[in-house]
Protein backbone atom coordinates (compact mmCIF):
# COMPACT_ATOMS: atom_id res chain seq x y z
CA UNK A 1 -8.44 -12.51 -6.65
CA UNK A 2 -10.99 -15.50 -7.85
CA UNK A 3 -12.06 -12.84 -10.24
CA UNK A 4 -8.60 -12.41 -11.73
CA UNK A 5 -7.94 -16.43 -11.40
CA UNK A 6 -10.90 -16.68 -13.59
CA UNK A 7 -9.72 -15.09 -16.00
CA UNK A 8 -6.22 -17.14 -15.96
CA UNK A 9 -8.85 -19.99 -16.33
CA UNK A 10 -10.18 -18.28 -19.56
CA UNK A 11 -6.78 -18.22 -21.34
CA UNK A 12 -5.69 -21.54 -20.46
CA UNK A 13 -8.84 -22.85 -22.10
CA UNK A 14 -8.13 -21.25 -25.82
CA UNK A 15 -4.52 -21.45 -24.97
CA UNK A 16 -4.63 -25.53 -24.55
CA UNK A 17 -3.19 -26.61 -27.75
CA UNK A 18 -0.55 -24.03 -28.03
CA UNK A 19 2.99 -25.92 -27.56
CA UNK A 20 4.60 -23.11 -26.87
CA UNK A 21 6.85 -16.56 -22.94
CA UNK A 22 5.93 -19.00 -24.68
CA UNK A 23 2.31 -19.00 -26.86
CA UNK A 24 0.39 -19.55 -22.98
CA UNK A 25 2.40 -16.78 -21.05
CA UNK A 26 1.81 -14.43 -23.97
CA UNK A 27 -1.42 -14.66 -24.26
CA UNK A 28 -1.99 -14.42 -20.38
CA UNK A 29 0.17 -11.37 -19.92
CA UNK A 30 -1.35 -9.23 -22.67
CA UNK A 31 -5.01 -10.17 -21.50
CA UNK A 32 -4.17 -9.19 -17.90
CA UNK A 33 -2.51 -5.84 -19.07
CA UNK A 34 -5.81 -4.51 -20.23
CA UNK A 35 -7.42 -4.58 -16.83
CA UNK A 36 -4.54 -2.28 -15.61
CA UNK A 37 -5.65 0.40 -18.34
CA UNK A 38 -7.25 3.63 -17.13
CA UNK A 39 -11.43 3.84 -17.74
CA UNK A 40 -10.49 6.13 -20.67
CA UNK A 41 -8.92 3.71 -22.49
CA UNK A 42 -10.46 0.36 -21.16
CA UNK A 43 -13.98 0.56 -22.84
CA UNK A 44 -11.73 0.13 -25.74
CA UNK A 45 -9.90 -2.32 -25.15
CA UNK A 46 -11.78 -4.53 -23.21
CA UNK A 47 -14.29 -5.39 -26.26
CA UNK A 48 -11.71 -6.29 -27.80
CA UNK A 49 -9.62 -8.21 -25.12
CA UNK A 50 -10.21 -11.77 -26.92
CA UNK A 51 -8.46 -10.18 -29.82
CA UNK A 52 -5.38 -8.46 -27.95
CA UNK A 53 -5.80 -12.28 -25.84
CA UNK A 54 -5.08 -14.04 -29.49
CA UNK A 55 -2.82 -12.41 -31.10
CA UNK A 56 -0.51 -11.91 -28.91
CA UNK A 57 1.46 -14.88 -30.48
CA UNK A 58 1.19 -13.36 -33.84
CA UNK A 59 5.11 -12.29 -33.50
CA UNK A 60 6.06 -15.85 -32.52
CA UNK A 61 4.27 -17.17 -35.66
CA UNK A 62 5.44 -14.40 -37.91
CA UNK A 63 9.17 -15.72 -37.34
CA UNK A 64 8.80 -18.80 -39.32
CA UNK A 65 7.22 -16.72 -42.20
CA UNK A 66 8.58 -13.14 -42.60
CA UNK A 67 12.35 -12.12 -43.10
CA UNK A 68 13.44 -9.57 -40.32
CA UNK A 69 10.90 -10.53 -37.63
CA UNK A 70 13.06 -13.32 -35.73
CA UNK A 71 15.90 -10.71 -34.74
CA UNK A 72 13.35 -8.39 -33.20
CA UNK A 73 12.62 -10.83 -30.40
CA UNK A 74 15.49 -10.82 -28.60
CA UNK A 75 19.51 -9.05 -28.00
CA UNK A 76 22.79 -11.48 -27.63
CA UNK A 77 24.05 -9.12 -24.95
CA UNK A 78 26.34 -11.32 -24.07
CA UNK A 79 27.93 -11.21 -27.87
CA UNK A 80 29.35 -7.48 -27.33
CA UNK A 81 31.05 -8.89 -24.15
CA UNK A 82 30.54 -7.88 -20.27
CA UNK A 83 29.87 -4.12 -21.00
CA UNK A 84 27.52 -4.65 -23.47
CA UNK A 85 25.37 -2.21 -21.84
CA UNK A 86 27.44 0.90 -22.03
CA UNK A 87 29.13 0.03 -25.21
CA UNK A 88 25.55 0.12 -26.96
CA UNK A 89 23.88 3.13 -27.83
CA UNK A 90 20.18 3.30 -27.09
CA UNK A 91 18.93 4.69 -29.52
CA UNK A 92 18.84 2.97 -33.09
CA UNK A 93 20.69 5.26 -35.74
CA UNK A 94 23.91 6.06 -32.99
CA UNK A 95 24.01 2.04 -33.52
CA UNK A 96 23.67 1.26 -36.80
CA UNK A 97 26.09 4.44 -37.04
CA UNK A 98 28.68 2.44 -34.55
CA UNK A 99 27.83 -1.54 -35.63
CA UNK A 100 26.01 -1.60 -38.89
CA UNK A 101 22.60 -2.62 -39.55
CA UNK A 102 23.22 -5.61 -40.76
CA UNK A 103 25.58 -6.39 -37.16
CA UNK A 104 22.87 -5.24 -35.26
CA UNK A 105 20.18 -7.93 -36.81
CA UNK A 106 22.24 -10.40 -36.35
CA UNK A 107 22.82 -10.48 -32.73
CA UNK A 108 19.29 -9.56 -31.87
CA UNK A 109 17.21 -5.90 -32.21
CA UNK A 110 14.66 -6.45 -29.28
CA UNK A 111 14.31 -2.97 -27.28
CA UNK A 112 14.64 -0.85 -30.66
CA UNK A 113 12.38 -2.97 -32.59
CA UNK A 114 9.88 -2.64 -29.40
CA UNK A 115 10.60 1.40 -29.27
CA UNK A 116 9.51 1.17 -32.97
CA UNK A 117 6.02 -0.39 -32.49
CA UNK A 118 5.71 1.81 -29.85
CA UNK A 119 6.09 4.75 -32.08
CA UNK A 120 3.64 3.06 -34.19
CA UNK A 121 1.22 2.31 -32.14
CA UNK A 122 1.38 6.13 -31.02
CA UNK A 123 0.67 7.23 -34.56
CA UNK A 124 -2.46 4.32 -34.50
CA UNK A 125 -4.05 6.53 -32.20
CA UNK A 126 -3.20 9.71 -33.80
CA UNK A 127 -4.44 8.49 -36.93
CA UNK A 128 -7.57 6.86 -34.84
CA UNK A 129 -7.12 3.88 -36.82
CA UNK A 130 -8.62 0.83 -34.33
CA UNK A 131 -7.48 -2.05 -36.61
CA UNK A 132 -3.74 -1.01 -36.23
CA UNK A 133 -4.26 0.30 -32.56
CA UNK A 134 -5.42 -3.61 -31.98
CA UNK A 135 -2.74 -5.29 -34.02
CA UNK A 136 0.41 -3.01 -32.39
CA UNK A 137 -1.53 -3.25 -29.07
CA UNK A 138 -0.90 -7.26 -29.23
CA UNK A 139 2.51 -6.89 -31.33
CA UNK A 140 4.17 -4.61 -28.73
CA UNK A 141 2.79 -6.79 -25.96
CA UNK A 142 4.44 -9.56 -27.44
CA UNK A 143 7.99 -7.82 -27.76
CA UNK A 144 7.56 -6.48 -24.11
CA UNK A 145 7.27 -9.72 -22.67
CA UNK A 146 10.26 -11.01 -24.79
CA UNK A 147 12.95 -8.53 -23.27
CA UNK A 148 11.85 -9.28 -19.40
CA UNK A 149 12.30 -13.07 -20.34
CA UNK A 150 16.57 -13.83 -19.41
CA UNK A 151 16.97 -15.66 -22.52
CA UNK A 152 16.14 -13.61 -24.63
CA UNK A 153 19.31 -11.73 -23.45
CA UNK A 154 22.02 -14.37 -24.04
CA UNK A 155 23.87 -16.06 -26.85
CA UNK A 156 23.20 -19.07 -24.80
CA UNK A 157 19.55 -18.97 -24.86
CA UNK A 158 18.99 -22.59 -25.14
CA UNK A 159 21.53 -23.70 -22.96
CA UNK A 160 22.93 -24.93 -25.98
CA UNK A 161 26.14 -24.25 -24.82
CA UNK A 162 25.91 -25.24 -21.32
CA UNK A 163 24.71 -28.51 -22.10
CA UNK A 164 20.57 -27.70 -21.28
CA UNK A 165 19.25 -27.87 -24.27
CA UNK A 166 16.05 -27.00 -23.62
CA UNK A 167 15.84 -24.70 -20.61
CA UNK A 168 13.92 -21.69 -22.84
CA UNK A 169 10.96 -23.87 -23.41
CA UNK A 170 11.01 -24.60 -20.00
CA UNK A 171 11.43 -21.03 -18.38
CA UNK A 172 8.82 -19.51 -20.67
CA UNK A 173 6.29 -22.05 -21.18
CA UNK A 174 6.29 -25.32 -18.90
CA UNK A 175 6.52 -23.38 -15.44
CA UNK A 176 4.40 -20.50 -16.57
CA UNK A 177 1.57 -23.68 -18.40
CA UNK A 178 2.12 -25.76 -14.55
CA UNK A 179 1.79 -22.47 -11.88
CA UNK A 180 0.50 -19.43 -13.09
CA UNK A 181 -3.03 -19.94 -12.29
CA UNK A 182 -1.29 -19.61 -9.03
CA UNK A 183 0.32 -16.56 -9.38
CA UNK A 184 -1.22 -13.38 -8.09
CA UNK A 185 -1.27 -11.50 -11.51
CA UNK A 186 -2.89 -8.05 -10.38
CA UNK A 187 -0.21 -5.35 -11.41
CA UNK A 188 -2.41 -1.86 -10.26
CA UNK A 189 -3.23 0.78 -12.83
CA UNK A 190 -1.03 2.08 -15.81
CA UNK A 191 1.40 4.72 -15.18
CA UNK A 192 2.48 6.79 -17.58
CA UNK A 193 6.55 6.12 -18.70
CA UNK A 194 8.75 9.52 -19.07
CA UNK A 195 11.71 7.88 -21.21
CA UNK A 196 9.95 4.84 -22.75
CA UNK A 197 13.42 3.95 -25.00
CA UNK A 198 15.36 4.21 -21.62
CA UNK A 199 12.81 2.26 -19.82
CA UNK A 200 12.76 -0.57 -21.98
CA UNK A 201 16.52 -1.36 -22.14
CA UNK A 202 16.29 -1.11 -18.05
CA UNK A 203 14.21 -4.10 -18.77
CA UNK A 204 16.46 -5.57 -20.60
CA UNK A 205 18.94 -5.16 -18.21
CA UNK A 206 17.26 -6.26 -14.91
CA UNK A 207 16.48 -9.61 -17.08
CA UNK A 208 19.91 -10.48 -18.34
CA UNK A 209 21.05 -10.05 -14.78
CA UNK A 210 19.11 -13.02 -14.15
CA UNK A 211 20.62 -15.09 -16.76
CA UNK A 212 23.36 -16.50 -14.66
CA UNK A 213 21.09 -18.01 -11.96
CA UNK A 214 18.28 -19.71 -14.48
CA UNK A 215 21.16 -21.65 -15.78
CA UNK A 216 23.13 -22.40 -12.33
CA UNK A 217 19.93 -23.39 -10.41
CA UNK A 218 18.75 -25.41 -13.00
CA UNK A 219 22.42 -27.10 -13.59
CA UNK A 220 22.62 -27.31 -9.52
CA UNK A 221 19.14 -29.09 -9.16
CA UNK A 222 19.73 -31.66 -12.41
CA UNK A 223 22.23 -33.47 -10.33
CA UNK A 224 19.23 -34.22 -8.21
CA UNK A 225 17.39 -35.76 -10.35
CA UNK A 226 18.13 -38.98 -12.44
CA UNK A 227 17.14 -38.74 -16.35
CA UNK A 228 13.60 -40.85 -15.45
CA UNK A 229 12.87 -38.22 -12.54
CA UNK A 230 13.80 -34.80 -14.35
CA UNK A 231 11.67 -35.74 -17.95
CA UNK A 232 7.84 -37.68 -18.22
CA UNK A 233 6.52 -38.07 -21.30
CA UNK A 234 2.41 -36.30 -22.29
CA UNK A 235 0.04 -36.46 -24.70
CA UNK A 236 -0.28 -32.96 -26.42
CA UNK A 237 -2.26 -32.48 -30.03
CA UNK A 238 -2.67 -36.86 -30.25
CA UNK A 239 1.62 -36.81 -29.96
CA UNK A 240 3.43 -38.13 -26.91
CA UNK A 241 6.26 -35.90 -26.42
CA UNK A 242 8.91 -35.52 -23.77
CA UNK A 243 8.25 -32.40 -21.01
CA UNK A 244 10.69 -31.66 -17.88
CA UNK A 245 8.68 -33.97 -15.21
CA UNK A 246 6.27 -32.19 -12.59
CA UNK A 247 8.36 -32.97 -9.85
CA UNK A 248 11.18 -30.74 -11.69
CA UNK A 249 9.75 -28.40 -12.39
CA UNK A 250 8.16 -27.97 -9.25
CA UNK A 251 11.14 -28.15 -7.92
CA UNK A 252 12.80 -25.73 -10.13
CA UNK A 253 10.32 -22.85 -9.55
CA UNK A 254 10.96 -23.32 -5.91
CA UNK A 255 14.41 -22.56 -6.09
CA UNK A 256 14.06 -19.73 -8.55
CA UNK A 257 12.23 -17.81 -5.39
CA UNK A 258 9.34 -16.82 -7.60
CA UNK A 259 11.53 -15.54 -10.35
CA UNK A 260 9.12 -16.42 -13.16
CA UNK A 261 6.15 -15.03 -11.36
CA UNK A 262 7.89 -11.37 -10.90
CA UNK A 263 8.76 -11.19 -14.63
CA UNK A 264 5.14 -12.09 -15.99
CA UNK A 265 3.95 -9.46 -13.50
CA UNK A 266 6.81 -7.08 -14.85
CA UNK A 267 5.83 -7.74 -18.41
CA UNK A 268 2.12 -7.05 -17.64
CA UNK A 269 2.47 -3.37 -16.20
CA UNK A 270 5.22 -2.75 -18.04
CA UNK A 271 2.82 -3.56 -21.41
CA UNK A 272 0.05 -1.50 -19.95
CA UNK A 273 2.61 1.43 -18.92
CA UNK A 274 2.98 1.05 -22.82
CA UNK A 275 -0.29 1.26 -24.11
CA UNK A 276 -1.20 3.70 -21.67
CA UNK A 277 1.77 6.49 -22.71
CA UNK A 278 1.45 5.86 -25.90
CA UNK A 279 -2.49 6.95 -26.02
CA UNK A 280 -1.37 10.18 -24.05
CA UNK A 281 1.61 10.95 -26.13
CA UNK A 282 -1.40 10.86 -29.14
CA UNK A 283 -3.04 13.66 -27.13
CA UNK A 284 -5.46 11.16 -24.70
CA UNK A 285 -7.75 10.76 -28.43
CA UNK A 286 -11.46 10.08 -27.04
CA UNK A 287 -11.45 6.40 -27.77
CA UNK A 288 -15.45 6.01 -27.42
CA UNK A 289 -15.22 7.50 -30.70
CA UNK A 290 -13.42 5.04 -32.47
CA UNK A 291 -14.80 2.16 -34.73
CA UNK A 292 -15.97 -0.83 -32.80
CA UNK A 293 -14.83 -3.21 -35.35
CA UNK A 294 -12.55 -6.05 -33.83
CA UNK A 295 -8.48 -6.43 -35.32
CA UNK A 296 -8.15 -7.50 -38.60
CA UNK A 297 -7.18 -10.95 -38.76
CA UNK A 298 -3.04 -11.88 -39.91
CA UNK A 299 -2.72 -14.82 -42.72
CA UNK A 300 0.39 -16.34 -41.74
CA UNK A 301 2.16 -18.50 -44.17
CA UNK A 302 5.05 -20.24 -42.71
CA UNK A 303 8.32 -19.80 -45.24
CA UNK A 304 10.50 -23.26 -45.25
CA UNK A 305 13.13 -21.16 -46.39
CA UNK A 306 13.35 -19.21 -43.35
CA UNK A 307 15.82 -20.07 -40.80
CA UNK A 308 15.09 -19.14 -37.38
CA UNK A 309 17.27 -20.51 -33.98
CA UNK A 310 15.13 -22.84 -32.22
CA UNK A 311 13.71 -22.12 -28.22
């Protein structure tokens, strides 16, 4: 365990001026996932862990500067009413077929757009190309953890409608920043996923049912808590900004019943499930044979004229 607390220690370090799963979770998830890879697979990987370790916010950062990404983050279940779940189709071209394309993007494209880069990242390994293995490694990583995080489920996934502005910053990022080098992250080794479309809207699934209570508890345990107690003000990146208080978010986690902690852990063998099928769906490719060369680096330019909602 002090091994694997160690290396929570190690992302928290290059994670420390990240604001915002938010940028700390991310980064901690898809670093743990590698140790869950088989032997075949992890003399790859590992090399290259501070890479898969970085980039795992690439998504988040691609938002604000590419047209398309923001939608592929996240589904407004919610938005085709209570049996959204057996009114959409699985699988992408039955839905565009049923909603339109443009419908679709809209209200969210999270478990196809992760299906995609899973196909992708399956043809990386056909194709033995290690820069693209390494990029769709850290992309599909990214879009994992997204659709076990509740609010990524919900129209309301600010609380902006429920009057808690706020509460998605605070799910993803303060709790996880405050506790998780407390959580026991170990997952066990990669298992290989039979119906990886299937599997990821389960995900999807099992985390909007959990939408309900991270807004009730955290309603619930406000009128607790007087404005001064809930908020405290930090200094982050020479700014003093506000942050939910210590206290509250001590508090909060406590009454969650280790909510956050299952879906980090979820996220992390559900990402090396991932990785690990999509390798053997390329034919199990003898990775010792692939160039050692780390992920190419993504420019990022940030687009003013993109509009993206707000966590």
């Amino acid at each position: 365990m002090k091994f694997f607390q160690a290396l929570i220690f190690s992302v928290t370090l290059i994670s420390a001026t990240f604001a915002t799963w938010g940028f700390y979770a991310h980064s901690l998830i898809n670093r743990l996932a590698v140790f869950s890879l088989p032997e075949e697979m992890i003399g790859f990987y590992k090399p290259h862990i501070q890479y898969i370790t970085e980039n795992a916010v690439n998504p988040d950062r691609r938002r604000y500067a590419v047209e398309g990404e923001a939608e592929k983050h996240y589904i407004d279940l919610d938005y085709y009413g209570d049996s959204a779940l057996q009114i959409l189709p699985k699988y992408w071209n039955e839905a565009v077929e049923k909603f339109t394309e443009d419908s679709l993007r809209m209200n969210g494209i999270g478990p196809w757009s992760a299906y995609f880069t899973f196909l992708n990242l399956t043809k990386a390994f056909e194709t033995k190309n290690s820069a693209a293995i390494l990029r769709l490694s850290a992309d599909l990583g990214h879009y994992i953890g997204d659709l076990n995080v509740p609010l990524h489920t919900t129209v309301n996934y600010n609380g902006q409608l429920t009057d808690q502005v706020g509460i998605h910053g605070f799910w993803e990022s303060r709790i996880p920043e405050l506790q998780a080098k407390d959580y026991p992250l170990w997952v066990g080794q990669a298992e290989y996923v039979d119906k990886p479309q299937l599997a990821l809207w389960d995900a999807v699934a099992a985390a909007h049912a959990q939408v309900d209570s991270v807004l009730a508890i955290e309603k619930e345990l406000t009128k607790s808590f007087s404005p001064d107690q809930k908020y405290s003000y930090e200094e982050r990146n020479n700014l003093t900004v506000r942050v939910y208080s210590r206290e509250f978010t001590e508090a909060y986690a406590l009454a969650l019943d280790s909510q956050i902690e299952r879906q980090m852990k979820k996220s992390i063998k559900m990402i090396a499930d991932f990785w690990f099928t999509a390798w053997v769906n390329a034919g199990q490719p003898d990775l010792s044979t692939f160039s050692k060369e780390s992920g190419e680096e993504e420019v990022i330019f940030p687009d003013s004229k993109i509009k993206v909602r707000d966590h």
